[in-house]
Protein backbone atom coordinates (compact mmCIF):
# COMPACT_ATOMS: atom_id res chain seq x y z
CA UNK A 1 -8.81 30.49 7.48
CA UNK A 2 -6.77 30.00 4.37
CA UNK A 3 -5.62 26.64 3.92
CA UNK A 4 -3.12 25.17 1.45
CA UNK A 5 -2.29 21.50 0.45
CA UNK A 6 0.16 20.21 -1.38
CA UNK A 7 -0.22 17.17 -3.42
CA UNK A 8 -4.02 15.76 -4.04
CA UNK A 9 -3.26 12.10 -3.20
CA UNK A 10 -5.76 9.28 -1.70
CA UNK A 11 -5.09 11.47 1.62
CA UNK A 12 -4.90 14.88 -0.02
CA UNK A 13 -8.64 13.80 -1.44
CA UNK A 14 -10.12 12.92 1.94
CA UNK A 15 -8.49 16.23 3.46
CA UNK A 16 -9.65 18.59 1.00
CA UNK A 17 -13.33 16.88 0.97
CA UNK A 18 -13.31 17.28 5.10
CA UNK A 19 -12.04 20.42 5.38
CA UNK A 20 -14.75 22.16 3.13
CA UNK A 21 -17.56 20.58 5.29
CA UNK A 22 -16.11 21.53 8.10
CA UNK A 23 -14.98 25.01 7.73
CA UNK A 24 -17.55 26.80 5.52
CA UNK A 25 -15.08 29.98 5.46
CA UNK A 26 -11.81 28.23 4.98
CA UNK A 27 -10.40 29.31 1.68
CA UNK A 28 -8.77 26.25 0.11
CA UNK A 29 -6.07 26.05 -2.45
CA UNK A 30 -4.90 22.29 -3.35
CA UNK A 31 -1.53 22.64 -5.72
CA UNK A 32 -1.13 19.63 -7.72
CA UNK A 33 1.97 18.86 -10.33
CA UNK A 34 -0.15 16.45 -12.39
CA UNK A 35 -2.65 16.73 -14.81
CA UNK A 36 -4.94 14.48 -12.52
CA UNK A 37 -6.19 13.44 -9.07
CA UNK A 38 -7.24 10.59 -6.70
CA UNK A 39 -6.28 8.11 -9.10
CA UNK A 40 -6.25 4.33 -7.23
CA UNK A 41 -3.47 3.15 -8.17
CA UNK A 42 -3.60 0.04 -6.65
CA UNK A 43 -6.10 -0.91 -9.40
CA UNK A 44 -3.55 -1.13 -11.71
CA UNK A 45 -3.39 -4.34 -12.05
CA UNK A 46 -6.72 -4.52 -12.38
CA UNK A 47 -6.77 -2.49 -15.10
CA UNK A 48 -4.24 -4.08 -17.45
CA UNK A 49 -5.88 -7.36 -16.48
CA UNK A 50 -8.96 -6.31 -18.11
CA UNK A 51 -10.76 -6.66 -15.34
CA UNK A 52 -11.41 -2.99 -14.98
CA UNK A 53 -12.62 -2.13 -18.65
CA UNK A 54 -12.43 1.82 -18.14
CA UNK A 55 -10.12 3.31 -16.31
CA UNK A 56 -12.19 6.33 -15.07
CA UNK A 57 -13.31 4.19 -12.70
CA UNK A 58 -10.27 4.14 -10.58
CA UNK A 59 -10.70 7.97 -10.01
CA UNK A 60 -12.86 9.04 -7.16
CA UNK A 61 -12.55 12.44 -7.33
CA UNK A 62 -11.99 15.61 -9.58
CA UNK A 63 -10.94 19.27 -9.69
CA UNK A 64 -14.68 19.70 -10.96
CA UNK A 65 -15.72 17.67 -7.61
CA UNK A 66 -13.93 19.49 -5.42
CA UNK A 67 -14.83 22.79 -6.62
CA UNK A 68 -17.72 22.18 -6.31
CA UNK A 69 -17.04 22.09 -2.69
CA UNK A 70 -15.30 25.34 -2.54
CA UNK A 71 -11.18 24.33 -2.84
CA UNK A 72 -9.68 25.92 -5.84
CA UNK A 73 -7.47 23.04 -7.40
CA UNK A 74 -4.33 24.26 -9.15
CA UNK A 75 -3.28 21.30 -11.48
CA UNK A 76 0.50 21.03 -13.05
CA UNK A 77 1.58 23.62 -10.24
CA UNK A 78 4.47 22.39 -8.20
CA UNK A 79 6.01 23.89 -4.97
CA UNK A 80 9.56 24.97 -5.09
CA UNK A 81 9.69 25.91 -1.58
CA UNK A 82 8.00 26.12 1.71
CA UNK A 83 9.17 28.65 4.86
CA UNK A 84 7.17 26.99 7.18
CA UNK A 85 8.32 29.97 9.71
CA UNK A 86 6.68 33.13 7.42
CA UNK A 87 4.37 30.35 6.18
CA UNK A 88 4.52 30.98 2.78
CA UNK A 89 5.46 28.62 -0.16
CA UNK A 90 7.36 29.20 -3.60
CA UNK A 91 5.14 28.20 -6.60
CA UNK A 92 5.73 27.44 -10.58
CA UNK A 93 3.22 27.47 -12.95
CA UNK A 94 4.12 24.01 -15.05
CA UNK A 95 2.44 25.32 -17.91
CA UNK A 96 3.46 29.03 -18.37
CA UNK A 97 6.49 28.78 -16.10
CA UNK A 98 5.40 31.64 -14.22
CA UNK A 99 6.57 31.58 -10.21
CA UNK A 100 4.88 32.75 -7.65
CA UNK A 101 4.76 33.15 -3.99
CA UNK A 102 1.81 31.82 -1.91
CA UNK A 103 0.60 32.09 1.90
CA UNK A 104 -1.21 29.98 4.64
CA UNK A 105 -2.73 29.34 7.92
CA UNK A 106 -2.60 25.79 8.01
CA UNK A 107 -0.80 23.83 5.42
CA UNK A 108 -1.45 20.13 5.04
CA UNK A 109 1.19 17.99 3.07
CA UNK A 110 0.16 14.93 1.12
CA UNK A 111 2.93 14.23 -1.56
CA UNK A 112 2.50 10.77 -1.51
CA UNK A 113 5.03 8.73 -2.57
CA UNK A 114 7.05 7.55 -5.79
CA UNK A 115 8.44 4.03 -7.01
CA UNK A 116 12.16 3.24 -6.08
CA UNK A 117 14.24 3.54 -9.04
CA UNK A 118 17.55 1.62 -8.67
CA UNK A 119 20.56 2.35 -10.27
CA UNK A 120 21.45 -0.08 -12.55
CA UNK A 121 23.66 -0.31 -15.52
CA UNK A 122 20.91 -0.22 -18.83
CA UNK A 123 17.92 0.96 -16.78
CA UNK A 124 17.68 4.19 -19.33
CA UNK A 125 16.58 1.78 -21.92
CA UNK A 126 13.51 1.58 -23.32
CA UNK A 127 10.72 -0.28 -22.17
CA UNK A 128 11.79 -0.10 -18.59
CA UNK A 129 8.61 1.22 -16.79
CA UNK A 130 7.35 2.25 -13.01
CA UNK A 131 3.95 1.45 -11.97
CA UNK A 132 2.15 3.93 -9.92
CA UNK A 133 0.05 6.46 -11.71
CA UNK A 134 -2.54 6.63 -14.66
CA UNK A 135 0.18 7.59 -17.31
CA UNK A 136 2.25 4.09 -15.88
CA UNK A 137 -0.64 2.16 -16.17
CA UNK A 138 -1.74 3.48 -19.77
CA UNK A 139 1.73 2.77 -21.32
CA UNK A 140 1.90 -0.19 -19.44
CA UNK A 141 -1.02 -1.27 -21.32
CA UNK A 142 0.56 0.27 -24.82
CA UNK A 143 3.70 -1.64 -24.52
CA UNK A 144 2.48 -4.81 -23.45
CA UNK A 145 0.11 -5.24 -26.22
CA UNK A 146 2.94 -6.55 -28.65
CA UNK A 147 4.95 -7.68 -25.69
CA UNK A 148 6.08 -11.50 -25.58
CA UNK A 149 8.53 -11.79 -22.63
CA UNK A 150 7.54 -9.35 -19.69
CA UNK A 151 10.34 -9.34 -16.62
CA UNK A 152 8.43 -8.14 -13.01
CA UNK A 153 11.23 -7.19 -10.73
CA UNK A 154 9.92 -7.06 -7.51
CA UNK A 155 7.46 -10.10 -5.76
CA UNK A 156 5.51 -7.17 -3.77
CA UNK A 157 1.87 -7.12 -3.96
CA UNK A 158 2.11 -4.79 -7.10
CA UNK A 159 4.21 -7.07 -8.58
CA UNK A 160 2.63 -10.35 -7.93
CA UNK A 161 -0.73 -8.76 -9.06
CA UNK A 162 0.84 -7.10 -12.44
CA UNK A 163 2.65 -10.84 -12.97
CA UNK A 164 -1.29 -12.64 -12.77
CA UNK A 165 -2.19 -9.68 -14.79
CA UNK A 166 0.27 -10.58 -17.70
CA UNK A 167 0.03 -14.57 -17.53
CA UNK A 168 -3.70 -14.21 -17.99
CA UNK A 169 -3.13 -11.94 -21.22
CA UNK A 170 -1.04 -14.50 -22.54
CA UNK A 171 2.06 -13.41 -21.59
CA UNK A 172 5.74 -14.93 -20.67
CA UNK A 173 6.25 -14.08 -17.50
CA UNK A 174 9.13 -13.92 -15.25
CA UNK A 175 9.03 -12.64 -11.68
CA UNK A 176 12.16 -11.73 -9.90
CA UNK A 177 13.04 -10.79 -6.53
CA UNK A 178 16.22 -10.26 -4.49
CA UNK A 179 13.96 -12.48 -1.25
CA UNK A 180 13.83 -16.06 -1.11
CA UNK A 181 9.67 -15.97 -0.97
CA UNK A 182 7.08 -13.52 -2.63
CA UNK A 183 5.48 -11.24 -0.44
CA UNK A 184 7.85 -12.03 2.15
CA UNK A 185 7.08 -9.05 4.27
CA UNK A 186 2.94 -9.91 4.24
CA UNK A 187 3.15 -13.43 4.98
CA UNK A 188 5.21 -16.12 6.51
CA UNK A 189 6.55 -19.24 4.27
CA UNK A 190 3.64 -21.56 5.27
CA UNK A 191 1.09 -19.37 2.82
CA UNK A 192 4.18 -17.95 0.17
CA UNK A 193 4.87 -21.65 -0.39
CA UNK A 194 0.92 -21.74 -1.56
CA UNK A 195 0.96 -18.75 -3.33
CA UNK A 196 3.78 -19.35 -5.49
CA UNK A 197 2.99 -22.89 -6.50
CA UNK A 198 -0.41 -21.31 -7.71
CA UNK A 199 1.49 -18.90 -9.69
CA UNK A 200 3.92 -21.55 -11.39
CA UNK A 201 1.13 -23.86 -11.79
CA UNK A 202 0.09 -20.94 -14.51
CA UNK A 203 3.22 -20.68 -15.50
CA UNK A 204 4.61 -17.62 -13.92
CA UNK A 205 8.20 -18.44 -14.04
CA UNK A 206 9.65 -17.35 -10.76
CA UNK A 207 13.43 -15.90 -10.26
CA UNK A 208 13.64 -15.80 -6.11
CA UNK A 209 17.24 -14.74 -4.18
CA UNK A 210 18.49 -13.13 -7.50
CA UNK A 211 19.39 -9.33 -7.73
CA UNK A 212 19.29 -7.45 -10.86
CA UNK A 213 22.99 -7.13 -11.94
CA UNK A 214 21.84 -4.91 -15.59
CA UNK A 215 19.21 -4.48 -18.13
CA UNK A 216 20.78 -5.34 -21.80
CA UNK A 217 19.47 -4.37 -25.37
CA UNK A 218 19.25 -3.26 -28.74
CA UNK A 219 18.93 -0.19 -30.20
CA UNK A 220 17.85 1.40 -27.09
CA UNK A 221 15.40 -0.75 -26.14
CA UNK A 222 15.52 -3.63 -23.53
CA UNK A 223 15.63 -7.09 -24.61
CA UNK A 224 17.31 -9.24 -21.34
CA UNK A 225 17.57 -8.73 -17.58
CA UNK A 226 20.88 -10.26 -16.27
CA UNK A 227 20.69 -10.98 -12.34
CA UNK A 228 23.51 -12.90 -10.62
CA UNK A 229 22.23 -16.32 -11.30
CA UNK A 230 20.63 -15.78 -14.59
CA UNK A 231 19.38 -13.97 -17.99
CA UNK A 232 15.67 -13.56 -18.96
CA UNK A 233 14.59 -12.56 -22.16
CA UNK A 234 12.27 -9.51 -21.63
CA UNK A 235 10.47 -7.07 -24.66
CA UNK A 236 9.06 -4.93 -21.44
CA UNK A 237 10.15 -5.01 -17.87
CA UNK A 238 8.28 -3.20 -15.06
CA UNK A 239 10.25 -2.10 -11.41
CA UNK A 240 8.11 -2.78 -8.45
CA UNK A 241 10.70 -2.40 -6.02
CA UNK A 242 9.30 -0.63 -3.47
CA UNK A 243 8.05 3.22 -2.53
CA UNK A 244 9.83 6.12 -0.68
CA UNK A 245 8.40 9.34 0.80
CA UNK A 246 7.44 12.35 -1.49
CA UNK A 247 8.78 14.82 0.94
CA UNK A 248 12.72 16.24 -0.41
CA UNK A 249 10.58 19.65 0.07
CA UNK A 250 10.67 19.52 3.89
CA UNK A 251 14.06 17.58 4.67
CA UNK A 252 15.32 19.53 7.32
CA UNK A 253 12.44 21.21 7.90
CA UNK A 254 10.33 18.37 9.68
CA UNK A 255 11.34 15.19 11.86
CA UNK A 256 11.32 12.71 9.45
CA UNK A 257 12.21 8.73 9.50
CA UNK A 258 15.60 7.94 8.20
CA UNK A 259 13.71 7.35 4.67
CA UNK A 260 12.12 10.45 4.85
CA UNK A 261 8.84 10.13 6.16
CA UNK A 262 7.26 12.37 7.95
CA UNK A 263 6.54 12.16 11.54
CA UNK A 264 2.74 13.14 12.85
CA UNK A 265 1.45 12.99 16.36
CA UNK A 266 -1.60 11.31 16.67
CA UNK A 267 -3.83 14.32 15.27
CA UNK A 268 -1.78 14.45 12.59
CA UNK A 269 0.35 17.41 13.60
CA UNK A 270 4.15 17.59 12.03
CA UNK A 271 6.66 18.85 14.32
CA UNK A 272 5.91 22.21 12.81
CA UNK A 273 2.57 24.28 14.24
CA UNK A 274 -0.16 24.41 11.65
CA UNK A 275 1.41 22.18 9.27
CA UNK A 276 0.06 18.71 9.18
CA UNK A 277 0.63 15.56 7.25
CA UNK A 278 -1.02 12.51 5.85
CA UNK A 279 -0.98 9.69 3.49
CA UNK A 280 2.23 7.86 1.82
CA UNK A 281 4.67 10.69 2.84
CA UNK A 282 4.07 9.61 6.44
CA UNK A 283 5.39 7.40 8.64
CA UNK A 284 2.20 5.54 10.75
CA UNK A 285 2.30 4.35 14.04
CA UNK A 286 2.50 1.03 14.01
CA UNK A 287 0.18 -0.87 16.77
CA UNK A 288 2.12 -4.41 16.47
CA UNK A 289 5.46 -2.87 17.78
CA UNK A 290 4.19 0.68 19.35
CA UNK A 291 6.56 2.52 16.95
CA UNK A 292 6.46 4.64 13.76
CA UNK A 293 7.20 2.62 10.67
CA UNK A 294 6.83 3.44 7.19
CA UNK A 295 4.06 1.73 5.61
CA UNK A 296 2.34 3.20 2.39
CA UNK A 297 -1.37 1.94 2.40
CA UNK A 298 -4.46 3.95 0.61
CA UNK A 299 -6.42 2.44 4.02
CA UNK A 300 -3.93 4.18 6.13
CA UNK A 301 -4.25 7.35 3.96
CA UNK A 302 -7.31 7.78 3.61
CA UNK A 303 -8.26 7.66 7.32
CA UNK A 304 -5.22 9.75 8.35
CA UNK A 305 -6.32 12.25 5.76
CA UNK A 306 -9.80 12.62 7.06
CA UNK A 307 -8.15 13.29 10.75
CA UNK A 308 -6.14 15.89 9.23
CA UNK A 309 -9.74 18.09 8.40
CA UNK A 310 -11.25 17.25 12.09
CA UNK A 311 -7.82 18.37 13.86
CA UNK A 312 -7.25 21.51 11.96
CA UNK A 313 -8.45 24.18 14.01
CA UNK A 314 -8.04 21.51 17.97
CA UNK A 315 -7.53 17.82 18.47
CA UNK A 316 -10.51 16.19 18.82
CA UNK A 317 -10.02 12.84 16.91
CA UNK A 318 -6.90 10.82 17.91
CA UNK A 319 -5.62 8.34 14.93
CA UNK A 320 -5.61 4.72 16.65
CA UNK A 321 -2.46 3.60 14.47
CA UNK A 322 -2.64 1.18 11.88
CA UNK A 323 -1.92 -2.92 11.82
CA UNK A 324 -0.94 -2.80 8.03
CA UNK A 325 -3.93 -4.86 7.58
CA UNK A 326 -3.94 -5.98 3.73
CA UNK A 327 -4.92 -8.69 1.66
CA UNK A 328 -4.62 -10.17 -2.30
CA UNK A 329 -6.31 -12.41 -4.61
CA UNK A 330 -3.87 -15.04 -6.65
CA UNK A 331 -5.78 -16.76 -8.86
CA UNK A 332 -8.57 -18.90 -7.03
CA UNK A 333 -6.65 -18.12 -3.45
CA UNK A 334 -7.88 -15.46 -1.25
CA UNK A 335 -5.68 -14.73 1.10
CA UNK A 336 -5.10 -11.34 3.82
CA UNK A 337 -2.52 -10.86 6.82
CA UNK A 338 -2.68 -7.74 9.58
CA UNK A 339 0.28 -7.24 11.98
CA UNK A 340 3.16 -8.92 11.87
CA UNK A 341 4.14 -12.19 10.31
CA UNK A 342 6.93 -14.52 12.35
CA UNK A 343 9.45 -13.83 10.47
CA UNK A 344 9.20 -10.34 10.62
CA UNK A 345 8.55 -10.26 14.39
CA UNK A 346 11.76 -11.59 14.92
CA UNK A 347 13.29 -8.96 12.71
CA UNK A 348 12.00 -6.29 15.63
CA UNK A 349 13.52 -8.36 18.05
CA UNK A 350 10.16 -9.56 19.32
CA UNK A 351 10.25 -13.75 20.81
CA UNK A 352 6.94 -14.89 19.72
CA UNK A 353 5.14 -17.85 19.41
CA UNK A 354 2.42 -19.17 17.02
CA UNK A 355 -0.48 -21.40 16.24
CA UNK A 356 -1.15 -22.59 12.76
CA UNK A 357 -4.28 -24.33 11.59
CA UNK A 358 -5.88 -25.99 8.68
CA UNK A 359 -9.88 -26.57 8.92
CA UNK A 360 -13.28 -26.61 6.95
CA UNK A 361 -14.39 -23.04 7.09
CA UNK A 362 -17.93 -24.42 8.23
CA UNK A 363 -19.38 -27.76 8.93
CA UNK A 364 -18.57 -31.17 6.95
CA UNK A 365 -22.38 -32.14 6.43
CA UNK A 366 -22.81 -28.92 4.56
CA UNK A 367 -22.38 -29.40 0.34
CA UNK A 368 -19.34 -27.91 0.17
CA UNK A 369 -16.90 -27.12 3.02
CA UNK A 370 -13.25 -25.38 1.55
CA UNK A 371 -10.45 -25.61 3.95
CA UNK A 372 -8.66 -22.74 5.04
CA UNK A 373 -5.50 -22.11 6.60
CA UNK A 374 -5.07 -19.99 9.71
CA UNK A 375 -2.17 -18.96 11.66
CA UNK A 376 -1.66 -16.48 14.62
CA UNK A 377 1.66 -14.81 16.00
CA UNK A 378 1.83 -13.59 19.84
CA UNK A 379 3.87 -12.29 21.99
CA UNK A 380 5.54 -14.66 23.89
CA UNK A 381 5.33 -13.42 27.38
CA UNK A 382 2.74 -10.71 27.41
CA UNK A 383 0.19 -13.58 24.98
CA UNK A 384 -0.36 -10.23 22.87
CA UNK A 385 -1.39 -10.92 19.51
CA UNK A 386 1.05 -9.61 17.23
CA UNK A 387 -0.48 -10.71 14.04
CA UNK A 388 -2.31 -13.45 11.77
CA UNK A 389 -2.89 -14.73 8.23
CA UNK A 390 -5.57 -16.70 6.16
CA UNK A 391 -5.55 -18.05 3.00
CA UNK A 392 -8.18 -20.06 1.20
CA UNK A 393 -10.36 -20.79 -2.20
CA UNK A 394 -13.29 -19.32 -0.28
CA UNK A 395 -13.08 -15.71 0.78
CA UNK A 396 -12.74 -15.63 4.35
CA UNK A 397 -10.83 -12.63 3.98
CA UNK A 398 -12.50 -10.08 6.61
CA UNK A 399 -11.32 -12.87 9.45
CA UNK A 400 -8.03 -10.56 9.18
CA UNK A 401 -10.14 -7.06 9.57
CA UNK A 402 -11.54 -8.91 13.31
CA UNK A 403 -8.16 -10.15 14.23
CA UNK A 404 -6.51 -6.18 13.37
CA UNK A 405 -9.08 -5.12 15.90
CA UNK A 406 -8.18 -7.31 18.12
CA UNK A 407 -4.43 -6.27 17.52
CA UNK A 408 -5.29 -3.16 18.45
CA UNK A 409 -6.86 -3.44 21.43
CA UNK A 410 -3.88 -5.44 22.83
CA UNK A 411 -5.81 -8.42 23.05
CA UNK A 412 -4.60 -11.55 23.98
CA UNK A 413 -4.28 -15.18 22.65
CA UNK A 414 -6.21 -16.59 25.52
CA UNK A 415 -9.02 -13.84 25.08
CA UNK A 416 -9.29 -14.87 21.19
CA UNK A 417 -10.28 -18.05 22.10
CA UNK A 418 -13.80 -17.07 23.75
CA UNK A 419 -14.53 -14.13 21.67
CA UNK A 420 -17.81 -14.49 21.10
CA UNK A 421 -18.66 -15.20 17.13
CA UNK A 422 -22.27 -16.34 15.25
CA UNK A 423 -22.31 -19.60 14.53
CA UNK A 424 -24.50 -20.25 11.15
CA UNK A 425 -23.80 -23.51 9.46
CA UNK A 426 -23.97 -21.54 5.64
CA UNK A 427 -21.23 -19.21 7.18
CA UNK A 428 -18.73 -21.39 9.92
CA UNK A 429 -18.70 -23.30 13.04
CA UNK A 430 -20.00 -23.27 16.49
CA UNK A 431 -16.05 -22.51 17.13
CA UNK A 432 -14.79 -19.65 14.33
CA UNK A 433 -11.60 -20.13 12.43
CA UNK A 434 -9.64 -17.64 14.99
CA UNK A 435 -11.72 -19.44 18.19
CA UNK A 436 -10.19 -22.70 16.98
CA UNK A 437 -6.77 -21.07 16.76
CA UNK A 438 -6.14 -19.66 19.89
CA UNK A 439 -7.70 -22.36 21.90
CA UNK A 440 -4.53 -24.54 20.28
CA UNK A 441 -2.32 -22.21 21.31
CA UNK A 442 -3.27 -22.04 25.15
């Protein structure tokens, strides 16, 4: 079996590592336009905060690794084309320039995805940089080293994280974004109100309901960012707008999302036979609203690129969708959400109702006793839990990776409130956190 995979992403990792300990005879060839692989790069921040010191620590894989496994990794090879009829592809050599034509029995595509670039009057200039892969995140480094004013366009995670990352190097920072909150998709206004006075209490100047209008400079080189309600002096601005699918290769080729991501049953299967799909050039199914939705996670990558291997050759392993279950640290605040916030339920057209709490994470007598604040969306009618969010100084963090289970098992408000949880007075309360919720909410 001669298998082929394009792109050698967080899911193009995990499919190439399962394949070859599946299928001792499959013949794998991984083509790869970049000099490098499995590089996590939502440790970026991390890394130009200093708190990753080296870098090679945000790879978890290499051609060496996987050829030691058997896959022959072609590195700064990009496919031109793909006839996913005669099942061949259309490859050139990056180095040499050399073309060539290749062949397959099952092709898996894992292209990932790229930063949105806007158009905007000035963004050519200098100093105007993307931050997704190890290149971005070494000249991010470069140029911010004699950086004074840094402009984050974009409140995202990515951008909220690279924002922290600058204050704490002693940076002036401005963070703008075209919302009214930060992370306004991730959490509802109870928790962004938290999260950004944390941020200004550092001194993270934020720029919120303002659109980039142009980038202005000297010399070639940025030195403002005008929006429509102000100017901000800026010696390096990064764009963390957003990602889009990887996948202008099979457009017209393969049902796709309006945005371009690919559509895969749940073994992973395009709507082509024997080509599958994984990772950020995917759309997921989304549990929360029992649709596809495009929503580029490494969790969701790596799991769908693992079901790729065991559904090669017959379904056996059905993907159970995905909640979008994430979480960030801000400073001292922990804080994660799965499913759908309120405000975004009501963007699907979903009535809902929720239940917000604030409580001691465990008992009063004990020395110390944070408080945390909880909140759960549901369905109005049905009771199905839709979503939920926590934020505190402790990290209480993996309360969000029980309530995504219970997301997607359709659960209900009224059954959250008698789930049975330990009670251990170093840990909680006889009632847990989500308990304690949904027995205000019946």
């Amino acid at each position: 079996m001669k298998v082929v995979v394009i792109g050698c992403t967080h899911a193009g990792t995990a499919a190439i590592v399962n394949t070859a300990k599946l299928y001792k005879d499959a013949k794998i060839t991984v083509y790869e336009r970049n000099d490098n692989i499995s590089f996590l790069s939502c440790g970026i921040a991390l890394y130009v905060g200093g708190v990753v010191k080296d870098p090679l620590g945000l790879f978890y894989s290499s051609p060496e690794k996987l050829k030691e496994l058997g896959a022959e990794t072609k590195m700064k090879h990009e496919v031109l084309d793909v006839d996913l009829d005669k099942k061949t592809l259309k490859v050139k050599n990056l180095e040499t320039g050399e073309t060539f034509e290749d062949n397959y029995d099952k092709l898996i595509i894992t292209t990932g995805s790229w930063p949105i670039v806007p158009k905007i009057e000035g963004i050519e200039l200098e100093n105007i940089l993307l931050s997704k892969n190890f290149y971005h995140s070494n000249t991010i480094i470069e140029k911010s080293r004699d950086a004074k004013n840094i402009v984050v366009v974009g409140a995202g995670y990515i951008g909220v994280e690279l924002a922290e990352a600058f204050e704490t190097n002693g940076k002036n920072v401005t963070l703008i974004d075209s919302q009214d909150r930060i992370l306004s998709k991730y959490l509802d206004k109870e928790f962004t109100d938290l999260a950004e006075e944390e941020l200004k209490k550092h001194g993270v100047r934020l720029a919120l309901s303002q659109s980039v209008i142009r980038f202005e400079g000297e010399n070639g080189r940025v030195e403002r960012v005008v929006t429509d309600k102000g100017t901000y002096d800026a010696d390096l601005v990064i764009l963390c707008i957003g990602f889009r699918p990887n996948t202008d290769l099979f457009k017209g080729k393969l049902n796709m999302l309006p945005n371009g991501a690919i559509i895969v049953d749940e073994y992973m299967r395009t709507s082509k036979e024997d080509v599958f799909a994984a990772g950020d050039s995917c759309a997921v199914f989304y549990n929360p609203i029992k649709k596809h939705e495009y929503i580029p996670l490494a969790t969701n990558a790596v799991r769908m690129g693992t079901l790729v291997a065991r559904n090669l050759i017959k379904p056996t392993t059905r993907y159970l969708g995905t909640q979008g279950t994430s979480g960030i640290k801000i400073y001292d605040l922990n804080i994660a959400a799965t499913g759908l916030t309120e405000n975004m339920a009501k963007y699907y057209g979903l009535e809902t109702e929720s239940v917000l709490i604030e409580d001691s994470y465990r008992p009063e007598f004990m020395p110390t006793h944070e408080k945390a604040i909880l909140k759960v969306v549901y369905e109005k009618t049905s009771k199905r839990i839709l979503g939920s969010q926590i934020l505190s100084k402790v990290d209480l963090t993996q309360m969000m990776n029980t309530a995504s289970v219970c997301i997607q098992n359709d659960m209900t408000i009224d059954e959250l409130a008698f789930v049975d949880f330990f009670f251990q007075p170093h840990f909680n309360k006889p009632w847990n956190l989500l308990n304690i919720a949904a027995l205000n909410a019946i």
